[in-house]
Protein backbone atom coordinates (compact mmCIF):
# COMPACT_ATOMS: atom_id res chain seq x y z
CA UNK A 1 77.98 15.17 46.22
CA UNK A 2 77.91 13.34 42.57
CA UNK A 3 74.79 13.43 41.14
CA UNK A 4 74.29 9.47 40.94
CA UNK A 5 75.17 9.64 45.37
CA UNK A 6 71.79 11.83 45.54
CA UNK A 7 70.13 9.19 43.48
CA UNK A 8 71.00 6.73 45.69
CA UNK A 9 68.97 8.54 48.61
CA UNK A 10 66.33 9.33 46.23
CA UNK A 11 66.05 5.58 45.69
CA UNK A 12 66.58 4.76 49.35
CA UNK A 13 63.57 7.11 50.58
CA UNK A 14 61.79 5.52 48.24
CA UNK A 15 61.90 1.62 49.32
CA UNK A 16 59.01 0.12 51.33
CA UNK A 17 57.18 3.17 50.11
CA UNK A 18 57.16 2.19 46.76
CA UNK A 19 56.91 -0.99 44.75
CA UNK A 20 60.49 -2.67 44.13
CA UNK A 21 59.42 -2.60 40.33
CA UNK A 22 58.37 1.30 40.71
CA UNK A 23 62.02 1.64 41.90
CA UNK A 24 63.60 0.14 39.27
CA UNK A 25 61.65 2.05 36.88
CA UNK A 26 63.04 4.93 38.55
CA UNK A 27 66.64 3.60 38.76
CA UNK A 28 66.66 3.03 34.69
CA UNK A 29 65.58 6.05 33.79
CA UNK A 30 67.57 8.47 35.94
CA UNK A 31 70.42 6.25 35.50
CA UNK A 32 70.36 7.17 31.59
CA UNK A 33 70.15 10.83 32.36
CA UNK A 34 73.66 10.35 34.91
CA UNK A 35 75.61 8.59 32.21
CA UNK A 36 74.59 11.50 30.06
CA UNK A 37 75.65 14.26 31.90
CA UNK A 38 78.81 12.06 33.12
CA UNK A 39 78.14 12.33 36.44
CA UNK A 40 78.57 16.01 38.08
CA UNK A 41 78.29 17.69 41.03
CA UNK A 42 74.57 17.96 41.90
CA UNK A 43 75.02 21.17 42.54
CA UNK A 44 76.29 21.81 39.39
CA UNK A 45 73.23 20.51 37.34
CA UNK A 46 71.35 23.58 35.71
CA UNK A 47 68.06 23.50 33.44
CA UNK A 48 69.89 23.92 30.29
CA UNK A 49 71.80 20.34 30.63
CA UNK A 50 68.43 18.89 31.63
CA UNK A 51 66.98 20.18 27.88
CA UNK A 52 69.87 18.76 26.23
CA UNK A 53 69.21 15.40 27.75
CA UNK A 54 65.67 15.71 27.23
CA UNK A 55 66.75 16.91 23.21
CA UNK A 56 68.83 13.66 22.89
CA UNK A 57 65.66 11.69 23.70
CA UNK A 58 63.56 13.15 20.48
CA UNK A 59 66.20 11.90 18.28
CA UNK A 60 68.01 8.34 16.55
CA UNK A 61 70.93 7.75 18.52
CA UNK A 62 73.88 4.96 17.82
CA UNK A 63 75.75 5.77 20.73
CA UNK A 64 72.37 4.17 23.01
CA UNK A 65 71.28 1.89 20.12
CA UNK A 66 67.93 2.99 18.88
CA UNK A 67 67.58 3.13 15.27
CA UNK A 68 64.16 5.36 16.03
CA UNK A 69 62.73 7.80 18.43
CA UNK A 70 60.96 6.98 21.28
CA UNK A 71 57.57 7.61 21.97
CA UNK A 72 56.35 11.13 23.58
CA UNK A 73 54.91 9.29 26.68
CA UNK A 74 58.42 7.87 27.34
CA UNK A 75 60.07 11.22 26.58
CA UNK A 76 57.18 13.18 29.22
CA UNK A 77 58.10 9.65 31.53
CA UNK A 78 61.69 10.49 31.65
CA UNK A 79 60.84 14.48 32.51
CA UNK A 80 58.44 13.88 35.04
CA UNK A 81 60.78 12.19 36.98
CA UNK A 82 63.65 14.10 36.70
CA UNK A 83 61.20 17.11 37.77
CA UNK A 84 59.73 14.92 40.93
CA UNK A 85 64.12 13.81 41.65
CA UNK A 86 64.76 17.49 41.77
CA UNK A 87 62.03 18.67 43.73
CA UNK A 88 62.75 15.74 46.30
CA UNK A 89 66.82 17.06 46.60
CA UNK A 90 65.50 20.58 46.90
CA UNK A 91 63.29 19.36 49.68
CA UNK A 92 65.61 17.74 51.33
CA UNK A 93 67.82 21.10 51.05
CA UNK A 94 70.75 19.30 49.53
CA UNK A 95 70.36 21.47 46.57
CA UNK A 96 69.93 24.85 46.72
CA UNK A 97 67.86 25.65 43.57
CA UNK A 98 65.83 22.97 41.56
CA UNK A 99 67.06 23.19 38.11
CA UNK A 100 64.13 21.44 37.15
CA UNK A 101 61.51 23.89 38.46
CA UNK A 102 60.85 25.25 34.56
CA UNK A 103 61.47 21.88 32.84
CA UNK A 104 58.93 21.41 30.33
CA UNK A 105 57.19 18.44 29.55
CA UNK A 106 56.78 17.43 26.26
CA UNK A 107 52.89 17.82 24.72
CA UNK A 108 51.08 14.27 24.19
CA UNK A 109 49.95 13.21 21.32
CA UNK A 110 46.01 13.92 20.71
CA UNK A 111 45.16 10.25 19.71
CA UNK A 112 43.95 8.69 22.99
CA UNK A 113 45.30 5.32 23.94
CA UNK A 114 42.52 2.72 22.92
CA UNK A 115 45.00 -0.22 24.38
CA UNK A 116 44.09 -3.93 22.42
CA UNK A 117 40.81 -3.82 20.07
CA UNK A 118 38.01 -5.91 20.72
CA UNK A 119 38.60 -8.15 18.04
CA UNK A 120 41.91 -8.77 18.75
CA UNK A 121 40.71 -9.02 22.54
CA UNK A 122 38.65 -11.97 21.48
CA UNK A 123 41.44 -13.41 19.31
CA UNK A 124 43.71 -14.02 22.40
CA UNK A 125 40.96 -15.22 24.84
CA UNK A 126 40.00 -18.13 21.93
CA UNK A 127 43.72 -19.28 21.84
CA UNK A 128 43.65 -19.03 26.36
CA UNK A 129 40.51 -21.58 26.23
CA UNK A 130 43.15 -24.90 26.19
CA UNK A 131 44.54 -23.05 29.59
CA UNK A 132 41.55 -22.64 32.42
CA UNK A 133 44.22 -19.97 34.35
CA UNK A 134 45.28 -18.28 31.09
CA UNK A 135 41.92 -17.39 30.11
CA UNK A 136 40.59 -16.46 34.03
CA UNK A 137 43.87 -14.21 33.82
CA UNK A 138 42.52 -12.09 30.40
CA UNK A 139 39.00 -12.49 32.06
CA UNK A 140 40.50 -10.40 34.74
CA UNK A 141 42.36 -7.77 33.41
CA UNK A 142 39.58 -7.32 31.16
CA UNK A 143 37.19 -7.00 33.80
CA UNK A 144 38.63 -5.35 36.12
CA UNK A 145 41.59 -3.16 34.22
CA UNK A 146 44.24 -4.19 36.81
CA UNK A 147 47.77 -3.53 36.28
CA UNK A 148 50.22 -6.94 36.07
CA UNK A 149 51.06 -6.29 39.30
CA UNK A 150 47.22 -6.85 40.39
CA UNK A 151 47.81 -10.24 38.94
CA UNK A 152 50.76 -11.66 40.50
CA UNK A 153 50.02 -10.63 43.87
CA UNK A 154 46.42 -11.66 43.81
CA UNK A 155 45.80 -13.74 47.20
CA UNK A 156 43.42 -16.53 47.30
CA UNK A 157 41.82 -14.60 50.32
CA UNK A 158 41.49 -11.55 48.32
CA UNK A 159 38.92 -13.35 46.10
CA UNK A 160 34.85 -13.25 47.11
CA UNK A 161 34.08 -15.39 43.55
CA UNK A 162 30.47 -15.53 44.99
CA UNK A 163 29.75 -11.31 44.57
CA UNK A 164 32.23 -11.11 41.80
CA UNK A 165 34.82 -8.99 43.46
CA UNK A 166 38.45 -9.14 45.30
CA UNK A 167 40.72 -6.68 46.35
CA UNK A 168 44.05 -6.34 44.20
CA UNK A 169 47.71 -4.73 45.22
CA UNK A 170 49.45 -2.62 43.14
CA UNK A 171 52.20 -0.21 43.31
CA UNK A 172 53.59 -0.32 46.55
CA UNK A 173 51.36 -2.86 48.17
CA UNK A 174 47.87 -0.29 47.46
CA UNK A 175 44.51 -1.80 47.73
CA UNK A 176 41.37 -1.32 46.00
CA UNK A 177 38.25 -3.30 45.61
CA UNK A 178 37.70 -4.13 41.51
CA UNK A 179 35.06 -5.98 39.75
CA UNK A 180 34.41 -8.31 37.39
CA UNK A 181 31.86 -10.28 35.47
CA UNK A 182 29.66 -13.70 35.85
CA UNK A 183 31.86 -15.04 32.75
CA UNK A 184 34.72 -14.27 35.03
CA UNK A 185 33.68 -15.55 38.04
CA UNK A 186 33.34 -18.98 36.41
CA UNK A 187 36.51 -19.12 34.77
CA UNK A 188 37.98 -17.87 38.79
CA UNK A 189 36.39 -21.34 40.20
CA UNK A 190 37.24 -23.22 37.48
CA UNK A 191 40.75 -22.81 37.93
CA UNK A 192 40.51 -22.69 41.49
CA UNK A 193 39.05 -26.34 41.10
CA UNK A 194 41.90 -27.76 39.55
CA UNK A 195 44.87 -26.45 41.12
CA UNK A 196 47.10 -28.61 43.32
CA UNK A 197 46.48 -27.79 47.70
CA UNK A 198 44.79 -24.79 46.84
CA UNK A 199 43.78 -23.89 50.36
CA UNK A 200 47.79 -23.83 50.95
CA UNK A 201 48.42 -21.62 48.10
CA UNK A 202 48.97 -18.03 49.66
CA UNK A 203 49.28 -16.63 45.88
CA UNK A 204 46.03 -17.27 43.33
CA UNK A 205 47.64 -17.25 39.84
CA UNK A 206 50.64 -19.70 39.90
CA UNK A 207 53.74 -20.67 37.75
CA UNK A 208 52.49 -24.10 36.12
CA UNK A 209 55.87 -25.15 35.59
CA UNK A 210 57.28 -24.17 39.12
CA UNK A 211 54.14 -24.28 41.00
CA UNK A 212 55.17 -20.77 42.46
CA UNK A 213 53.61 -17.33 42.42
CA UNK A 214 53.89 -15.68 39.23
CA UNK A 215 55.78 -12.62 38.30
CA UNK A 216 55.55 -9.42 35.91
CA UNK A 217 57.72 -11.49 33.52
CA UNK A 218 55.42 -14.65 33.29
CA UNK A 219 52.57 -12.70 33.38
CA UNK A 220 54.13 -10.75 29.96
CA UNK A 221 55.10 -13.74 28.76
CA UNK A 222 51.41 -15.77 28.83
CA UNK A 223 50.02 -12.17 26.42
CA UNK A 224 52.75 -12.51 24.09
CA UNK A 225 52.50 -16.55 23.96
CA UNK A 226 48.69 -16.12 23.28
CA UNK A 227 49.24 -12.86 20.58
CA UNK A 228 51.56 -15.11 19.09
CA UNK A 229 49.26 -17.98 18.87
CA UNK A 230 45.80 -16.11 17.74
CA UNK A 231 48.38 -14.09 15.26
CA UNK A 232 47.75 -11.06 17.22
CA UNK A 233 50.49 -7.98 16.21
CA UNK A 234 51.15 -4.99 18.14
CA UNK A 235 49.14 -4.20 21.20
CA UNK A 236 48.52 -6.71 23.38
CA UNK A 237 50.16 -6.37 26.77
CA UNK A 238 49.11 -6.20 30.28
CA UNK A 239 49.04 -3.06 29.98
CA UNK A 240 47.06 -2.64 26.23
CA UNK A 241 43.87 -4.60 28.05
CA UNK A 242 43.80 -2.38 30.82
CA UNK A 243 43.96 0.62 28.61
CA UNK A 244 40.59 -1.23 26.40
CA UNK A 245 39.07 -1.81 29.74
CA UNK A 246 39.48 1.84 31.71
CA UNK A 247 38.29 3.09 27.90
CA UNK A 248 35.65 1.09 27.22
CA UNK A 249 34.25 2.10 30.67
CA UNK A 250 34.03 5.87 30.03
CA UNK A 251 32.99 4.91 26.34
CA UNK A 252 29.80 3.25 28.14
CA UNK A 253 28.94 6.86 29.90
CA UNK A 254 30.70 5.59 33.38
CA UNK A 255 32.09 9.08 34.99
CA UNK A 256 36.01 9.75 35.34
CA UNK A 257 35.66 9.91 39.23
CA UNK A 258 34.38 6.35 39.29
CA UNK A 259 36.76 5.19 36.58
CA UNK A 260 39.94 7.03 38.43
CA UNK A 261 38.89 4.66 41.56
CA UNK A 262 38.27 1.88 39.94
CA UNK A 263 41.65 2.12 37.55
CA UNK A 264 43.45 2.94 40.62
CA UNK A 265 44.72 6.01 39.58
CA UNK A 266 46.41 8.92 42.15
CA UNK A 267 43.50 11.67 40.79
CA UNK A 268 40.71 12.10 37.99
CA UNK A 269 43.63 14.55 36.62
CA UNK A 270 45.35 11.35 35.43
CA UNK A 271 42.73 9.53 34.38
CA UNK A 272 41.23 12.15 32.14
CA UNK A 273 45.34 13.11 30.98
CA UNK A 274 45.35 9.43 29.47
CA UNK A 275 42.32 8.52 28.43
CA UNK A 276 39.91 11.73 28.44
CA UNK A 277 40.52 12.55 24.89
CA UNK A 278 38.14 11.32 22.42
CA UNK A 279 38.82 10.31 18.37
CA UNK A 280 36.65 11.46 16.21
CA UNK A 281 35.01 8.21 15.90
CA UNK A 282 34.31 8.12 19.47
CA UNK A 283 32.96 11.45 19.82
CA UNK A 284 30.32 11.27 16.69
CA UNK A 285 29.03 8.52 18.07
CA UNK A 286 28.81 10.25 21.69
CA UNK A 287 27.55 12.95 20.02
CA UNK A 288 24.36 11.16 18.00
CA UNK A 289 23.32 9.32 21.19
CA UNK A 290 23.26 12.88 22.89
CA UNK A 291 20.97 14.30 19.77
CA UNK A 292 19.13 10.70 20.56
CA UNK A 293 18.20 11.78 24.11
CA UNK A 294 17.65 15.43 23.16
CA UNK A 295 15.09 14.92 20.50
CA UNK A 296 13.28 11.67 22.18
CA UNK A 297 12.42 14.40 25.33
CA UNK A 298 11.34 17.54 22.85
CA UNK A 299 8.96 14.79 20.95
C-alpha cells in the first residue's frame, strides 16, 4: 500500500468526526511530507526519512518556495501529526512498526504567545464602529476567545443576549457555553435589530453582500480589512484575539482549569503548553502583587 492510499483512510476515519477544515489541515500537511518522500510503500517508511523531512522544514527552500524558515509551532504542527498518522496505521495493524514512535518534536520557543496588544485591539474595534456586525464580531472573540469557527457557525438560537452567554461550535461540531460582556451584549442586539428576517436566519453573523452565513475566509477577511484600515501590522487574526483573550484571562489570576474549558481546549496540558509561560514582564508584575498580598497580611 503507497503511503498517500493509507492517508486516504486516515482522512476517511476522520470525516464526520472531525471538522471538514480540521481535515484539510490534515490533508496539507501530510500531503507535503508524501511528495517528499515520493510516495513509498508504507511499510517502507522508517524514522530516519521522517527526520529528514522534518530537517527540510528548519531550512530556506526554492524547490517549495519559501525564501525563510517557518516557524517552530508549524515545524512541532507538522510532527505531531505525522506521530498521531502513524500511531493511527499501527492501530489499525496495517503497519507493523510505527516509525514515528521516537519522532521528536521540536522545543517551542520560550516567548509565550501574547496574540494582538491591547492597543492595537482598540485600534481595530475604532475602525469596526461604521459596521454594527463588524464590531459585535471583535466584541466576541474578545470576550469570549472563540476560534473563527465559533463565529461562522454561531446560531441565532445559540444566543441568550439577556445573561450574556451562547453556546459556540468548533472543531467538529463541539459545544461549549462562553461568555461575554454588557458592552457585548449591546453590540449582539444591535445588530440583531437591523438585520433583514432575522427570525428566519438559521446562522447569526451573515455575508452582507450575499446575505448568507459567513465562512473562515470572510471572517479573515473583515480582521485584515479593519488592520488595514486602523494601520494595524502584524498580529491581528482570528486567531491573535483569541490568544489576547485566553492570556489576558490567566494574566487576571483566572486558573488554567477554568481557562482550558472556557478556551475549549482537549486538557489543561494544552492550555498551559501555549500560554502557561510567562515574560519577564508578566511575571514581575505577578510577582509584586504576590509581595503585595504577603506583606498587607504580616502588617
Amino acid at each position: 500500500m503507497k503511503l498517500s492510499e493509507a492517508a486516504e483512510i486516515f482522512y476517511i476515519s476522520m470525516i464526520g468526526i472531525k471538522a471538514e477544515a480540521t481535515v484539510t489541515w490534515y490533508r496539507k500537511r501530510l500531503d507535503a511530507l508524501i511528495t517528499f518522500l515520493d510516495d513509498p510503500q508504507v511499510d517502507q517508511v522508517n524514522l530516519f526519512m521522517l527526520e529528514k523531512f522534518r530537517a527540510s522544514l528548519d531550512r530556506p527552500s526554492r524547490a517549495n518556495g519559501r525564501k525563510g524558515k517557518i516557524s517552530p509551532y508549524t515545524i512541532h504542527a507538522f510532527v505531531r501529526i505525522q506521530k498521531r498518522f502513524f500511531s493511527f496505521l499501527y492501530r489499525r495493524q496495517i503497519i507493523e512498526k510505527n516509525p514515528a514512535e521516537f519522532l521528536e518534536k521540536p522545543r517551542l520557543p520560550k516567548q509565550p504567545r501574547k496574540g494582538i496588544s491591547p492597543q492595537a485591539a482598540e485600534k481595530m474595534l475604532d475602525a469596526s464602529r461604521g459596521s454594527c456586525r463588524d464590531y459585535a464580531i471583535l466584541l466576541f472573540i474578545r470576550d469570549t476567545g472563540c476560534r473563527a469557527g465559533g463565529v461562522y457557525n454561531l446560531l441565532t438560537e445559540d444566543l441568550d443576549i439577556l445573561h450574556n452567554s451562547a453556546t459556540v461550535r468548533e472543531k467538529g461540531d463541539k459545544e461549549r457555553t462562553v461568555f461575554y460582556t454588557t458592552e457585548c451584549a449591546l453590540a449582539l442586539a444591535m445588530y440583531s435589530s437591523i438585520r433583514e428576517n432575522p427570525l428566519e436566519d438559521e446562522h447569526f453573523f451573515l455575508s452582507e453582500t450575499y446575505h448568507e452565513p459567513m465562512t473562515y475566509s470572510g471572517v479573515y477577511q473583515i480582521f485584515r480589512r479593519l488592520a488595514k484600515a486602523a494601520k494595524v501590522q502584524g498580529k491581528y487574526s482570528p486567531h491573535q484575539w483569541r490568544h489576547a483573550a485566553v492570556r489576558s484571562w490567566l494574566k487576571a489570576g483566572m486558573n488554567l482549569k477554568s481557562a482550558s474549558v472556557l478556551a475549549g481546549h482537549e486538557s489543561e496540558k494544552v492550555t498551559g503548553d501555549i500560554y502557561g509561560t510567562l515574560g519577564d514582564d508578566e511575571l514581575h508584575e505577578l510577582y509584586d502583587k504576590t509581595q503585595t498580598v504577603i506583606h498587607a497580611k504580616l502588617s
